[in-house]
C-alpha atoms as a PDB file:
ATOM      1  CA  UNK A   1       7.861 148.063  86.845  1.00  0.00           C
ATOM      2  CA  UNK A   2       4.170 148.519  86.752  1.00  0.00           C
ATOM      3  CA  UNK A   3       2.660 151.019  89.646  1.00  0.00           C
ATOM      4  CA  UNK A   4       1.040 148.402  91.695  1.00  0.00           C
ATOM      5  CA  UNK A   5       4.458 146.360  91.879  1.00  0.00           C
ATOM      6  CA  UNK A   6       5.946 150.133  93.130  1.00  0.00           C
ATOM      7  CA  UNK A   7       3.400 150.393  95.459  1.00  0.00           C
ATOM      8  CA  UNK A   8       3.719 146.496  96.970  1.00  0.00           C
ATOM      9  CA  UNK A   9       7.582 146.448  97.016  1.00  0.00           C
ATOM     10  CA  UNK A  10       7.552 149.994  98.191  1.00  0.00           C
ATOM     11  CA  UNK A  11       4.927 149.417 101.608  1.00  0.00           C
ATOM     12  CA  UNK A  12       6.454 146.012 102.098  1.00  0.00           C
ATOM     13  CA  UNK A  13      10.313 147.806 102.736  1.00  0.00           C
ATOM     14  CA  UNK A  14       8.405 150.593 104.952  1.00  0.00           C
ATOM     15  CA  UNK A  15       6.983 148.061 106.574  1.00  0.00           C
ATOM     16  CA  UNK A  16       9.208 145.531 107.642  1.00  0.00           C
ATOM     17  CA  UNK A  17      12.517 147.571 107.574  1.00  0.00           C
ATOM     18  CA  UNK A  18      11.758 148.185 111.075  1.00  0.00           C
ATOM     19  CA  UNK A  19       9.862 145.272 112.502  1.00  0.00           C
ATOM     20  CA  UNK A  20      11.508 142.022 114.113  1.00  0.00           C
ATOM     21  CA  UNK A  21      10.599 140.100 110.918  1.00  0.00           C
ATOM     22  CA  UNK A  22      13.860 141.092 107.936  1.00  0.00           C
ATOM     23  CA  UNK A  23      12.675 143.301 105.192  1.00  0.00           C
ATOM     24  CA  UNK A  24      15.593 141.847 103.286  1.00  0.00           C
ATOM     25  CA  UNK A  25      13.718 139.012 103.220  1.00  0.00           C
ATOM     26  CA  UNK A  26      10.297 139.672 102.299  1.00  0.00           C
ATOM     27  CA  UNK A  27      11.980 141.616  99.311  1.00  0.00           C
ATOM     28  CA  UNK A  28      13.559 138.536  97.779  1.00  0.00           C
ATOM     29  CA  UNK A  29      10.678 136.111  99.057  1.00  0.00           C
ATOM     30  CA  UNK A  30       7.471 138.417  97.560  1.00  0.00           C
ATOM     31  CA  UNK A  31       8.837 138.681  94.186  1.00  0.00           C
ATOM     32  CA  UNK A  32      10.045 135.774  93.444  1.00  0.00           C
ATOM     33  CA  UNK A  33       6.705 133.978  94.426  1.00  0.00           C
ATOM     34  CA  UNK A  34       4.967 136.724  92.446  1.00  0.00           C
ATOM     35  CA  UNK A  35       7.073 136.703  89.670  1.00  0.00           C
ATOM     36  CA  UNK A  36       7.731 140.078  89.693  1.00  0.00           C
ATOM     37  CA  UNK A  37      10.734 141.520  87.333  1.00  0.00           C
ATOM     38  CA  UNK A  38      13.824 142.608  89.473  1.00  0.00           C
ATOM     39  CA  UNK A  39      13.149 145.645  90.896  1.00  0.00           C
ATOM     40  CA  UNK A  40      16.818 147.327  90.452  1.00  0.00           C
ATOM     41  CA  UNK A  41      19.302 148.601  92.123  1.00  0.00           C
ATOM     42  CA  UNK A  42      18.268 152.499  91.891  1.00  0.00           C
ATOM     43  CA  UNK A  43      14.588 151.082  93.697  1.00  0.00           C
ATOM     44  CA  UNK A  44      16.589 149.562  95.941  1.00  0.00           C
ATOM     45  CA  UNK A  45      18.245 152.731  97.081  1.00  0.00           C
ATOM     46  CA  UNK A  46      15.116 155.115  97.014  1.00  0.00           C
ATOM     47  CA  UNK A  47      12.806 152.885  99.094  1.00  0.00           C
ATOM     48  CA  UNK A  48      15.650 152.463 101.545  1.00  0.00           C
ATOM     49  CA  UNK A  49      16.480 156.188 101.403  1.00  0.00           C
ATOM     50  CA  UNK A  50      12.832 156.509 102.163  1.00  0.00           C
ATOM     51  CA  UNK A  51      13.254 154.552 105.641  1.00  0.00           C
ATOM     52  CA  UNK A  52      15.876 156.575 106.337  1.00  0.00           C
ATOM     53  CA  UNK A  53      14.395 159.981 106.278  1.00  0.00           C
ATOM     54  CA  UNK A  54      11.251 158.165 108.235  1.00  0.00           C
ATOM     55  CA  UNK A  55      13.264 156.820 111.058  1.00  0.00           C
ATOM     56  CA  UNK A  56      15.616 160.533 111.311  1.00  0.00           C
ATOM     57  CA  UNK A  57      12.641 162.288 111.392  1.00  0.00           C
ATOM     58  CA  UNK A  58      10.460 160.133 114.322  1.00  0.00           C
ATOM     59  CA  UNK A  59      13.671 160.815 116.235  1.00  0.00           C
ATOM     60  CA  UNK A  60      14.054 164.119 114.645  1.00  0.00           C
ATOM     61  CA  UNK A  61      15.050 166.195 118.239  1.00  0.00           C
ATOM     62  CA  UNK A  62      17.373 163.472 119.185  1.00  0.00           C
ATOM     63  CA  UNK A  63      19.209 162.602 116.038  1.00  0.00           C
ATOM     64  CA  UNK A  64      19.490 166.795 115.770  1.00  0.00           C
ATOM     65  CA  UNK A  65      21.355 166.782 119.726  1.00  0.00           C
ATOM     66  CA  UNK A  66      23.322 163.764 118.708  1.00  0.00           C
ATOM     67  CA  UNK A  67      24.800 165.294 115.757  1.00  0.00           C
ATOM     68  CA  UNK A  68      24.979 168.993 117.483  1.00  0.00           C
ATOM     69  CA  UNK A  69      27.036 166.908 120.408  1.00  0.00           C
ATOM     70  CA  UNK A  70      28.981 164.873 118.200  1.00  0.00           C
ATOM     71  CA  UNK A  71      30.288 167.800 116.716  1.00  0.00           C
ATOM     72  CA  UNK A  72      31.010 169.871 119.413  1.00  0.00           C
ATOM     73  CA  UNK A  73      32.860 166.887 120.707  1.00  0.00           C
ATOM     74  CA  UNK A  74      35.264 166.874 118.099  1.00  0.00           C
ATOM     75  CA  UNK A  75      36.062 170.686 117.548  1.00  0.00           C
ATOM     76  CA  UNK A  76      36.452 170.559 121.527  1.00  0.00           C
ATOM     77  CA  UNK A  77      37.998 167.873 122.233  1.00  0.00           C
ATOM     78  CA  UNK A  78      36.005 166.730 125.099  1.00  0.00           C
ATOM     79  CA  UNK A  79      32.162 165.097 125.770  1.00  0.00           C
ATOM     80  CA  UNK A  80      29.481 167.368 124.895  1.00  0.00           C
ATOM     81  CA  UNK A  81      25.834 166.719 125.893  1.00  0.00           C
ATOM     82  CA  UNK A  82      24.997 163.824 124.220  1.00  0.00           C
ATOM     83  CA  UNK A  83      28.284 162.766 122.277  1.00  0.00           C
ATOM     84  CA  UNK A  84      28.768 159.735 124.191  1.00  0.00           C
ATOM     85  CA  UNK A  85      25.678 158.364 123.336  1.00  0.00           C
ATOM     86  CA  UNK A  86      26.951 159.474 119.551  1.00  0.00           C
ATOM     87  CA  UNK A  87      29.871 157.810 119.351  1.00  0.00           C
ATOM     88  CA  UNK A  88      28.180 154.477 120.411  1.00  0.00           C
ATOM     89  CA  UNK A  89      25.980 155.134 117.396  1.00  0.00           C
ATOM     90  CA  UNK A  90      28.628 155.867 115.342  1.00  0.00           C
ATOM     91  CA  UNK A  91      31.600 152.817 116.339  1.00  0.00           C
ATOM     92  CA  UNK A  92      28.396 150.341 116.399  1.00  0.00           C
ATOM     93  CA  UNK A  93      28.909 150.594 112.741  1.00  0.00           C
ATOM     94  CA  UNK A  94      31.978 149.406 112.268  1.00  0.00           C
ATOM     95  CA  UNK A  95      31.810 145.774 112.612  1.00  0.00           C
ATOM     96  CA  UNK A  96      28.638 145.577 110.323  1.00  0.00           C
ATOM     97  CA  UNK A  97      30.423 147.808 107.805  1.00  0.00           C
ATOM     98  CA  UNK A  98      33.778 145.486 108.014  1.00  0.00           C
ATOM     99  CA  UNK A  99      32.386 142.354 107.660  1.00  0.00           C
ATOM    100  CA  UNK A 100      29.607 143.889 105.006  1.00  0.00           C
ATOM    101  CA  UNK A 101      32.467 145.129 102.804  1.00  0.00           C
ATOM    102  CA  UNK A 102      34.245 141.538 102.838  1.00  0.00           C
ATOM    103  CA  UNK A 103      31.732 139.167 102.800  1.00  0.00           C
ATOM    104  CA  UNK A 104      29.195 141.216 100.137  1.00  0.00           C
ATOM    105  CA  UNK A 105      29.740 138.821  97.345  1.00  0.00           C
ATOM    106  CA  UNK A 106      29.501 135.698  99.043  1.00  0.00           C
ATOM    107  CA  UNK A 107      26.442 136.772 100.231  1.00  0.00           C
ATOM    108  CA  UNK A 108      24.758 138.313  97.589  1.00  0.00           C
ATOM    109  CA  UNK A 109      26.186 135.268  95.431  1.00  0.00           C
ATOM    110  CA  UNK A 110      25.309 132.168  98.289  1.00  0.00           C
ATOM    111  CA  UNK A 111      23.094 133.207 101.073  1.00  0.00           C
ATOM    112  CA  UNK A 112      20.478 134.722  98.861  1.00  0.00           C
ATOM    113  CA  UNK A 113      18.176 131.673  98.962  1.00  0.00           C
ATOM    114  CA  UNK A 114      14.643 130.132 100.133  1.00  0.00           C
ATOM    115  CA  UNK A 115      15.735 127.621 101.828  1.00  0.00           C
ATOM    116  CA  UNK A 116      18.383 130.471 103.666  1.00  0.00           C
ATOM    117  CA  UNK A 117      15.752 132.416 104.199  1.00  0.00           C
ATOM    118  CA  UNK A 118      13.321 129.857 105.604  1.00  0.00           C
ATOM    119  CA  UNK A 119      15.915 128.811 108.171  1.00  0.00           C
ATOM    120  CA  UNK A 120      17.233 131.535 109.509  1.00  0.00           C
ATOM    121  CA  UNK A 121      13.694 133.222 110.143  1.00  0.00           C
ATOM    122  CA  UNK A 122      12.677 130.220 111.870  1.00  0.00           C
ATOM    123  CA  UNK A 123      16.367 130.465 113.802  1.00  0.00           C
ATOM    124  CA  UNK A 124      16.364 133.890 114.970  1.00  0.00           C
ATOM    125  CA  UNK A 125      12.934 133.838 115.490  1.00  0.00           C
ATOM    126  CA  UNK A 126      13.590 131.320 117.923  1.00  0.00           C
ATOM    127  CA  UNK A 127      16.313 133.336 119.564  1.00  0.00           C
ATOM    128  CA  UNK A 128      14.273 136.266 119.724  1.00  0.00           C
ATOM    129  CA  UNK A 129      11.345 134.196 121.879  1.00  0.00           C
ATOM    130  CA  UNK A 130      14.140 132.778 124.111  1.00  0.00           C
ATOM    131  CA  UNK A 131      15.413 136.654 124.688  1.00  0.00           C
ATOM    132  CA  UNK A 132      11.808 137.615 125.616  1.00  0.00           C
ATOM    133  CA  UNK A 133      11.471 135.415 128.064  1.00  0.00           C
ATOM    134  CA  UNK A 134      15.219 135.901 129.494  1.00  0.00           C
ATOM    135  CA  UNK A 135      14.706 139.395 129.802  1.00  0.00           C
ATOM    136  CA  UNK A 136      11.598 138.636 131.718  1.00  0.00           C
ATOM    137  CA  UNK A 137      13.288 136.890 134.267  1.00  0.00           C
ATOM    138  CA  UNK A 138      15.254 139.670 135.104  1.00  0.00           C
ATOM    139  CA  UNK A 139      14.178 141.553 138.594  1.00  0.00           C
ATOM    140  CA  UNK A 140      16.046 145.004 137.276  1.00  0.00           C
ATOM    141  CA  UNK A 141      16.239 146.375 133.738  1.00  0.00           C
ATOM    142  CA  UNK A 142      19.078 148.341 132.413  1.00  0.00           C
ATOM    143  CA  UNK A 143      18.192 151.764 131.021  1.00  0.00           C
ATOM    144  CA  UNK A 144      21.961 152.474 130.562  1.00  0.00           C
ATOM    145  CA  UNK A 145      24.165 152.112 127.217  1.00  0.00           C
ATOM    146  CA  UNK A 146      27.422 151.251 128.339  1.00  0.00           C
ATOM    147  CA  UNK A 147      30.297 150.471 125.710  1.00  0.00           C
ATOM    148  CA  UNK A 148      29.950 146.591 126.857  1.00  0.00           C
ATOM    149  CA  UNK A 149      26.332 146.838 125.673  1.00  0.00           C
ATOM    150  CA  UNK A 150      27.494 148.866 122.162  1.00  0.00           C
ATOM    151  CA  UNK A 151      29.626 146.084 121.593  1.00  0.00           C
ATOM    152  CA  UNK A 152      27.203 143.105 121.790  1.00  0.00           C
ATOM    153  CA  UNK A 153      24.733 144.929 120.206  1.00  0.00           C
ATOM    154  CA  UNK A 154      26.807 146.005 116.893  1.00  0.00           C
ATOM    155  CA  UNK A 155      28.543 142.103 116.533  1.00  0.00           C
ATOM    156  CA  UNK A 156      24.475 140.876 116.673  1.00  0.00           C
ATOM    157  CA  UNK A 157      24.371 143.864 114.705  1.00  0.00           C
ATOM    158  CA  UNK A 158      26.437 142.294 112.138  1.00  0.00           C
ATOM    159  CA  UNK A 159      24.550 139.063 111.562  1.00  0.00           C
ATOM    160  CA  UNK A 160      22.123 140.370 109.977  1.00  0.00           C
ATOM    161  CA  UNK A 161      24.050 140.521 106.751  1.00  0.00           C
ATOM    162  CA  UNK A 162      22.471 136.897 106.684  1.00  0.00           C
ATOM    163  CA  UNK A 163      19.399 137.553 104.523  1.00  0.00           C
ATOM    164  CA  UNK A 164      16.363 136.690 106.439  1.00  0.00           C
ATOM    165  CA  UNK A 165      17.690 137.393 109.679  1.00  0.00           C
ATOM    166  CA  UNK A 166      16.521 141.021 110.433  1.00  0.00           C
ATOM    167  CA  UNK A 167      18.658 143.885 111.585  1.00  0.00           C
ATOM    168  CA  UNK A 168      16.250 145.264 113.755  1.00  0.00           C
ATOM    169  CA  UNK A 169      14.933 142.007 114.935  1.00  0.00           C
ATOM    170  CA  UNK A 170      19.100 141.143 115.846  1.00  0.00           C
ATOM    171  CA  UNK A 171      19.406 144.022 118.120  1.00  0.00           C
ATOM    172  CA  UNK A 172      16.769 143.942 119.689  1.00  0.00           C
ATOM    173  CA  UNK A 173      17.876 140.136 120.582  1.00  0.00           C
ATOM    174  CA  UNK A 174      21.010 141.078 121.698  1.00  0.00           C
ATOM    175  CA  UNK A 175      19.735 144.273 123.661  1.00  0.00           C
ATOM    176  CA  UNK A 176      17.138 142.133 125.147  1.00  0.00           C
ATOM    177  CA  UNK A 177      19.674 139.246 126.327  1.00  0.00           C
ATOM    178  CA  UNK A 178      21.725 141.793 127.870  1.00  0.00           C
ATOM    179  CA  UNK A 179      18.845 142.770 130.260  1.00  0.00           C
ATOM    180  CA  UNK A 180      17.770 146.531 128.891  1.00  0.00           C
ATOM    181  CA  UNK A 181      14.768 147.455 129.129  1.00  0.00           C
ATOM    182  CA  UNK A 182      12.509 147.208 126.292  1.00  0.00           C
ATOM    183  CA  UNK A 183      11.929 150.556 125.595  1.00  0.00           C
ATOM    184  CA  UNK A 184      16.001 151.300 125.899  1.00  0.00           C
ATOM    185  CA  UNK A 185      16.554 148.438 123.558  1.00  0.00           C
ATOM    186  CA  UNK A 186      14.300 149.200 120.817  1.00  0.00           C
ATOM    187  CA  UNK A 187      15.481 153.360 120.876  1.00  0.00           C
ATOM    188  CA  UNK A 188      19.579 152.024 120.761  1.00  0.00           C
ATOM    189  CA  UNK A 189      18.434 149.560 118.029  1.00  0.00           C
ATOM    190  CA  UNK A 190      16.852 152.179 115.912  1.00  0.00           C
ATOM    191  CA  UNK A 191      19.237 154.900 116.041  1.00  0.00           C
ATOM    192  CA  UNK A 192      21.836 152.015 114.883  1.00  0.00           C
ATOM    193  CA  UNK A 193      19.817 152.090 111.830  1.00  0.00           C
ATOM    194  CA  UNK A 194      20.154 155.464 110.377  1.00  0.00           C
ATOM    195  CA  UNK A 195      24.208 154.929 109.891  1.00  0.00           C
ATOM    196  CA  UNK A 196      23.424 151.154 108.713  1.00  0.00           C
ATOM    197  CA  UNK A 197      20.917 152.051 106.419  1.00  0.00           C
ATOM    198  CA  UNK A 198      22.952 154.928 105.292  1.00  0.00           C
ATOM    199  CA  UNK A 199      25.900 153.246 104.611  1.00  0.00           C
ATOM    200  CA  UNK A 200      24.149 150.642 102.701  1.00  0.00           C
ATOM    201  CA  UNK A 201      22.558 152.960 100.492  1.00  0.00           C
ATOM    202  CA  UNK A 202      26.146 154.714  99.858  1.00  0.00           C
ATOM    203  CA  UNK A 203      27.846 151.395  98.879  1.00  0.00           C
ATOM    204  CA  UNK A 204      24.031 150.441  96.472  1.00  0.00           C
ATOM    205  CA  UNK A 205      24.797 154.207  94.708  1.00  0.00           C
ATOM    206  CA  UNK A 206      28.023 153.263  94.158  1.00  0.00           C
ATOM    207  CA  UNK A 207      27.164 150.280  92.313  1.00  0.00           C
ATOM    208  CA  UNK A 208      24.761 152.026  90.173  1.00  0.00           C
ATOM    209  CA  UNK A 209      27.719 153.854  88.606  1.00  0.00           C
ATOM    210  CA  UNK A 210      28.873 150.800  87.423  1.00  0.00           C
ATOM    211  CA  UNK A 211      25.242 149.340  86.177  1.00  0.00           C
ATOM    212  CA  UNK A 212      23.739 152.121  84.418  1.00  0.00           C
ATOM    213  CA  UNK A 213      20.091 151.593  83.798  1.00  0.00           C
ATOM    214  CA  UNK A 214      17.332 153.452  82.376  1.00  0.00           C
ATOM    215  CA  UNK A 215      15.940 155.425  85.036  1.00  0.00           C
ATOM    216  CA  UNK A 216      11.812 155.864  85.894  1.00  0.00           C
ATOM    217  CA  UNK A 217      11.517 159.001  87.806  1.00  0.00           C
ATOM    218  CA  UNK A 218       7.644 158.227  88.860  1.00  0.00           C
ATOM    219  CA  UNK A 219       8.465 154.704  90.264  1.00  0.00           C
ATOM    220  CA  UNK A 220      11.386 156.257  91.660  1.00  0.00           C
ATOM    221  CA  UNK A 221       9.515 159.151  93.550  1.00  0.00           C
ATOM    222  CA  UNK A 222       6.223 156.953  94.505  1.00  0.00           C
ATOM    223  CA  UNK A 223       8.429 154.649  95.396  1.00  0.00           C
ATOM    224  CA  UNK A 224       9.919 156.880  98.218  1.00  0.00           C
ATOM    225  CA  UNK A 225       6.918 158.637  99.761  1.00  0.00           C
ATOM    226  CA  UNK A 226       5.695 155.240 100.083  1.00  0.00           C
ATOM    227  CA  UNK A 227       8.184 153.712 101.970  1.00  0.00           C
ATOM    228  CA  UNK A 228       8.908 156.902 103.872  1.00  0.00           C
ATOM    229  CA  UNK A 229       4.813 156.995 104.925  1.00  0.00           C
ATOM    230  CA  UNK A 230       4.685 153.328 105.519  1.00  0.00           C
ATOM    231  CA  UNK A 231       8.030 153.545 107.664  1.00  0.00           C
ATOM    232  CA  UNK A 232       7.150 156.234 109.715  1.00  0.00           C
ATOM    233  CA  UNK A 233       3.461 154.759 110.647  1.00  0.00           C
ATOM    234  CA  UNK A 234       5.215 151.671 111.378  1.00  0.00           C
ATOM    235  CA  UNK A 235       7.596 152.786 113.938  1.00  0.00           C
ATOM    236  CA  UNK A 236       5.187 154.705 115.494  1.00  0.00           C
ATOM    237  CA  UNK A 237       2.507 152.486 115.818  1.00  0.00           C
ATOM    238  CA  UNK A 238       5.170 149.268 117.086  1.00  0.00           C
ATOM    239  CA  UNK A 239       5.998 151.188 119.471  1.00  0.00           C
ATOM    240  CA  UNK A 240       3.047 152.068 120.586  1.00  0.00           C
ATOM    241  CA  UNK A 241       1.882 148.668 120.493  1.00  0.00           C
ATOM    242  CA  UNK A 242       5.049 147.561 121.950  1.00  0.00           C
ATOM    243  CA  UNK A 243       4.011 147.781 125.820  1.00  0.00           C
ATOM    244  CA  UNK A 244       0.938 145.915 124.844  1.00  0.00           C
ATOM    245  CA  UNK A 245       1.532 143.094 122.311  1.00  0.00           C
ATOM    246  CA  UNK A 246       5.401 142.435 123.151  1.00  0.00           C
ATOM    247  CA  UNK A 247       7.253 140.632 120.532  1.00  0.00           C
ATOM    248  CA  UNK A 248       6.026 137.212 121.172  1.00  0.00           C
ATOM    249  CA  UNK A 249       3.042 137.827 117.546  1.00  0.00           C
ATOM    250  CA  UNK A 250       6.980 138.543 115.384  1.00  0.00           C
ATOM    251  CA  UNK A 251       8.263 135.621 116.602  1.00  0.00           C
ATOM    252  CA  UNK A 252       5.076 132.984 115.636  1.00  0.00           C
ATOM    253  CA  UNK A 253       5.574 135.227 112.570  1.00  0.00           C
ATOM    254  CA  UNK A 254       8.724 134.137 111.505  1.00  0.00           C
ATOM    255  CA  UNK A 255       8.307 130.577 112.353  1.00  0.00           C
ATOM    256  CA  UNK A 256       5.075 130.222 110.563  1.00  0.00           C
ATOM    257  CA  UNK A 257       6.895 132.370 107.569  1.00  0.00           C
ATOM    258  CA  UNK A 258       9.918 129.789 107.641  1.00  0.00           C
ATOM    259  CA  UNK A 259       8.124 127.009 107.616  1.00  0.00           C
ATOM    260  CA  UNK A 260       5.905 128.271 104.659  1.00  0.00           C
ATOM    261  CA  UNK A 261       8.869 129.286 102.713  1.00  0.00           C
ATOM    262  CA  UNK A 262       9.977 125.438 103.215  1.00  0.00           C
ATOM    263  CA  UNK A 263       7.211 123.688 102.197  1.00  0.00           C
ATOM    264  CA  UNK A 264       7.304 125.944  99.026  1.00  0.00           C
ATOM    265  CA  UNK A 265      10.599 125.127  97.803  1.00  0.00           C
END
């Protein structure tokens, strides 16, 4: 790979990793109509590894009391401080992890397409406008992450193993349809993140044991900063924005983006 394809790949995974709008999908889409050479799996892993360590440091005081409580929890047997809240982090994992682990080939080998891709943004795009304006209806917003909530959240959660459907962009749905609050919503949705994305990278590492490939350090290392920088300014800023702009400018996004990706193909 050639620096500016680092630098394009690397901004657009720090970018849309955690907006409404599937980074999964802007990955397969932007190459493909650039023809760009496949990336690899050890890219893969860095510029995700680079969203990671953006997102646990923009929460950085409460992923450290989440941990600390989760800990303390254990050892004593009891809830600590925050451990409730990290054991809904940690169980909203599971279902995405189970049905990840079974389904990974069928995806990777099926669902991997344009025309996938076109519909489902278009789809949950759809669904996200239609939780907007459900949650707008509501007279009282939940600030409250009960277990009934955890549990809606992480089976939304685990549709976005459909490429083009957005992880973040699921929760939020789902957190949104429930009646949170949008602040609430978007916090839950991206502390579920740091396992997910963790996880994912552990199961892409393991894979590279078994596709060994010639490995450039400098695209490797640009190709982390980048996506870490670019991740970081993008959670901060959307939610900055968020009080101001809403969600309604993602979801003409992804319709206009699905229907371009149709025409295309």
């Amino acid at each position: 790979m050639d620096l500016l394809q680092v630098f394009l790949l690397s901004v657009i995974q720090g970018f849309t990793e955690f907006l409404p709008i599937s980074s999964s999908a802007h990955l397969i889409i932007v190459p493909k109509f650039l023809s760009m050479q496949d990336q690899g799996l050890a890219f893969d892993v860095v510029v995700h590894l680079g969203t990671l360590v953006a997102i646990i440091y923009y929460y950085r005081e409460t992923v450290f009391f989440l941990l600390k409580s989760f800990f303390q929890s254990i050892f004593e047997l009891k809830e600590v401080g925050d451990s409730s809240l990290a054991w809904k982090v940690f169980f909203s994992t599971i279902p995405v992890g189970i049905i990840g682990i079974l389904s990974k080939d069928y995806i990777e080998s099926t669902l991997r397409s344009e025309e996938v891709i076109a519909y489902t943004s278009i789809l949950f795009g759809l669904l996200l406008g239609l939780s907007v304006w459900v949650n707008n209806r509501y007279q009282t917003l939940s600030t409250s992450i009960t277990w009934s909530v955890v549990f809606w959240m992480s089976l939304f959660q685990a549709v976005a193993l459909i490429p083009g459907t957005s992880r973040s962009g699921i929760v939020i749905t789902a957190a949104l349809l429930i009646g949170l609050s949008r602040d609430v919503g978007v916090k839950f949705a991206f502390l579920m993140a740091i396992p997910i994305i963790a996880l994912s990278s552990g199961l892409i590492i393991i894979e590279l044991f078994n596709q060994p490939e010639a490995v450039d350090w400098i695209a490797l290392i640009v190709g982390f900063m980048i996506s870490a920088l670019t991740a970081y300014l993008t959670v901060y800023y959307f939610i900055k924005l968020l009080n101001r702009i809403g969600f309604m400018p993602y979801v003409w996004y992804r319709i206009i983006l699905g229907i371009l990706i149709l025409a295309s193909v």
